[in-house]
C-alpha atoms as a PDB file:
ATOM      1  CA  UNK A   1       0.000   0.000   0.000  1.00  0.00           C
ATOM      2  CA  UNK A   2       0.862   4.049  -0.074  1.00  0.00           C
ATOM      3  CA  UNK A   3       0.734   6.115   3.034  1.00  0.00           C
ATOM      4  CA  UNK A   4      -0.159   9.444   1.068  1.00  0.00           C
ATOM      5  CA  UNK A   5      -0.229  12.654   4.041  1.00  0.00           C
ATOM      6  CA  UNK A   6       2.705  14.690   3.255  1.00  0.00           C
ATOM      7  CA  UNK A   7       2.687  17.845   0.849  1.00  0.00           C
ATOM      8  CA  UNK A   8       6.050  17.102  -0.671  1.00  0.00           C
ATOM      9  CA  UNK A   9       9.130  15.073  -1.283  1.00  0.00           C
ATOM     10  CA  UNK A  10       9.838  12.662   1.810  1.00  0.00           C
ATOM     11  CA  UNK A  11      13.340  12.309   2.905  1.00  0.00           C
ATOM     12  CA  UNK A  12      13.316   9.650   5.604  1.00  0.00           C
ATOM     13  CA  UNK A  13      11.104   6.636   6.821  1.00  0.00           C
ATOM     14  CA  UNK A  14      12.058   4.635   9.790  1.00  0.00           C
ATOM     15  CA  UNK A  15       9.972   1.864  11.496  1.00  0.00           C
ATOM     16  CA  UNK A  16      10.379   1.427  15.083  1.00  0.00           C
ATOM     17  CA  UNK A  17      11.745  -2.104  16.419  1.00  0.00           C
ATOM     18  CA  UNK A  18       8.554  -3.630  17.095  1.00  0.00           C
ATOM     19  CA  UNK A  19       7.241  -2.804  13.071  1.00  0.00           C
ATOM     20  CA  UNK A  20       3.809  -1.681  14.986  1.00  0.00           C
ATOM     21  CA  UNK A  21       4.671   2.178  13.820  1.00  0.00           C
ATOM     22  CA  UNK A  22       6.343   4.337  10.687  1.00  0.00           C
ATOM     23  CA  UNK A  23       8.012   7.801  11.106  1.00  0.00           C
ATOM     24  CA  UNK A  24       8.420   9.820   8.009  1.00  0.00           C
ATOM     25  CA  UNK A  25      10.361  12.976   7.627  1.00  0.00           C
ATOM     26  CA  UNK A  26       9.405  15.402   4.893  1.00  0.00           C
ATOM     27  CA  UNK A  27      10.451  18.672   3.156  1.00  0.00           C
ATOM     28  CA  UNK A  28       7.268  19.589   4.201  1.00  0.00           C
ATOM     29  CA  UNK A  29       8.956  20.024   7.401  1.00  0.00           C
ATOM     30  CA  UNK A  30       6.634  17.593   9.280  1.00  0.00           C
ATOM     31  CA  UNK A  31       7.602  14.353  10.771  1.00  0.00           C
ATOM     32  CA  UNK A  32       4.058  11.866  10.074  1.00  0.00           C
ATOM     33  CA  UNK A  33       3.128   8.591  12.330  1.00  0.00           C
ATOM     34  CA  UNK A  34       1.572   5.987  10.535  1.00  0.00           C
ATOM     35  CA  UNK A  35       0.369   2.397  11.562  1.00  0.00           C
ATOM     36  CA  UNK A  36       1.678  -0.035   8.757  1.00  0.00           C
ATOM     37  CA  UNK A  37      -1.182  -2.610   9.631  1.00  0.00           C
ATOM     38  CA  UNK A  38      -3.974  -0.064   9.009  1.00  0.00           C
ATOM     39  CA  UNK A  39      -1.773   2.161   6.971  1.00  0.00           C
ATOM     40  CA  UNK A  40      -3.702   5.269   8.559  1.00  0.00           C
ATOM     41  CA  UNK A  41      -1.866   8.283  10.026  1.00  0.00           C
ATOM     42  CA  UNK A  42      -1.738   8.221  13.251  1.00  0.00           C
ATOM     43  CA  UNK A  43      -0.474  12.063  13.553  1.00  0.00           C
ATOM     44  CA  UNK A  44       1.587  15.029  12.292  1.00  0.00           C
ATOM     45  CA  UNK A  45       4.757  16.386  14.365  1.00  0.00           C
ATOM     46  CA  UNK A  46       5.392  20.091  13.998  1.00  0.00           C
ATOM     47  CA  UNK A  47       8.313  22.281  14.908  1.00  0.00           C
ATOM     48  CA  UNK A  48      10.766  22.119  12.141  1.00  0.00           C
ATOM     49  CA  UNK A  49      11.208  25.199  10.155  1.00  0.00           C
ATOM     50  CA  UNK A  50      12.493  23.594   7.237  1.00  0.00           C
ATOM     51  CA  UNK A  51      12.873  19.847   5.512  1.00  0.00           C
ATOM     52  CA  UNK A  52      12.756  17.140   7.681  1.00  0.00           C
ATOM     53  CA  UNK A  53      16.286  14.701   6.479  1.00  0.00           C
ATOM     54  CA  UNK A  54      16.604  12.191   9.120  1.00  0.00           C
ATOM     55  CA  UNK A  55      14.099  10.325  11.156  1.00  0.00           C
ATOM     56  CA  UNK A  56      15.163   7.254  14.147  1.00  0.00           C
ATOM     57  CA  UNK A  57      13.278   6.067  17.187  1.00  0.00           C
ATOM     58  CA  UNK A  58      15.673   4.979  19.982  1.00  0.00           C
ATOM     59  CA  UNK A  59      15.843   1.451  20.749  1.00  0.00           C
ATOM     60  CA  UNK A  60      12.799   1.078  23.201  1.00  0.00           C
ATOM     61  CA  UNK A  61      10.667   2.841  20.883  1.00  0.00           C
ATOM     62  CA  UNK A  62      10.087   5.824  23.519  1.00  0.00           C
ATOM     63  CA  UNK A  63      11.590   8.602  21.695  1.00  0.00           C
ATOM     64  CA  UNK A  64      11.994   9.838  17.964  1.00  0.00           C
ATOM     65  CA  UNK A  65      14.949  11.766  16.528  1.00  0.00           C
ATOM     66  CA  UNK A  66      14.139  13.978  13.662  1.00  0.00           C
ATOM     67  CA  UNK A  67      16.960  15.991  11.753  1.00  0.00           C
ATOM     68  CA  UNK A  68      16.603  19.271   9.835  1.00  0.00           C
ATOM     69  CA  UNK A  69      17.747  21.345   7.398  1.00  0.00           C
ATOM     70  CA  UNK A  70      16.849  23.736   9.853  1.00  0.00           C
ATOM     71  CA  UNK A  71      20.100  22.859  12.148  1.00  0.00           C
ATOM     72  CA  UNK A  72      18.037  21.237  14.771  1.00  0.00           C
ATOM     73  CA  UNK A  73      17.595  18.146  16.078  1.00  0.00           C
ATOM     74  CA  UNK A  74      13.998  17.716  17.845  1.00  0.00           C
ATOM     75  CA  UNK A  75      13.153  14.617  20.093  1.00  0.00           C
ATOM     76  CA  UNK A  76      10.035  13.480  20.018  1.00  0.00           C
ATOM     77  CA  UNK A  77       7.488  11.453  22.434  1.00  0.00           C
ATOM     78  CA  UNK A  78       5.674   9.214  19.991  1.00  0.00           C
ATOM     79  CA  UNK A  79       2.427   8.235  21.526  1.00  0.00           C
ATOM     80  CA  UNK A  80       1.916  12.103  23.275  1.00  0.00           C
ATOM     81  CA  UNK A  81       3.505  13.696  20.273  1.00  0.00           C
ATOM     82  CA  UNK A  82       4.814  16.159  22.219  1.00  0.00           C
ATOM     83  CA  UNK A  83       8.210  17.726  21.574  1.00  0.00           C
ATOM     84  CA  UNK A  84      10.870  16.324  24.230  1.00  0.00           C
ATOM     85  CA  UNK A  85      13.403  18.605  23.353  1.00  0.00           C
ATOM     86  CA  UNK A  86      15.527  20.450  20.817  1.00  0.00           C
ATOM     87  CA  UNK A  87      19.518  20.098  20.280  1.00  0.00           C
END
């Protein structure tokens, strides 16, 4: 299947280690969630002012990395979708 949500060219896709959820980064500047058995979007991450290159979750799947053209790293909590932080 296609997960179609993002208004441009996407840069990254990472699943986490479980395979139960897909990060995509975007130069739409968004990071999207997606659930690959239902292929629906589970939600949109905002805070990048510019493409999205990288995406990673960490290893327990608590946390996603997403790298910019913006020179920022962002973490990310994944089921609040709340920005952790910015580096």
């Amino acid at each position: 299947g296609t997960l179609r949500g993002h208004s441009n060219t996407v840069a990254s896709v990472a699943f986490n280690n479980d395979g139960t959820l897909i990060a995509s980064g975007s130069w739409d500047n968004t990071v999207r969630l997606w659930d690959p058995t239902t292929m629906e979007e589970k939600g949109t991450l905002r805070g990048h002012s510019n493409t999205v290159a990288s995406v990673a979750f960490n290893n327990d799947g608590t946390l996603i990395a997403s790298g910019s053209w913006d020179n920022t790293v962002r973490l990310w909590d994944p089921t609040t979708m709340e920005e952790k932080g910015t580096l």
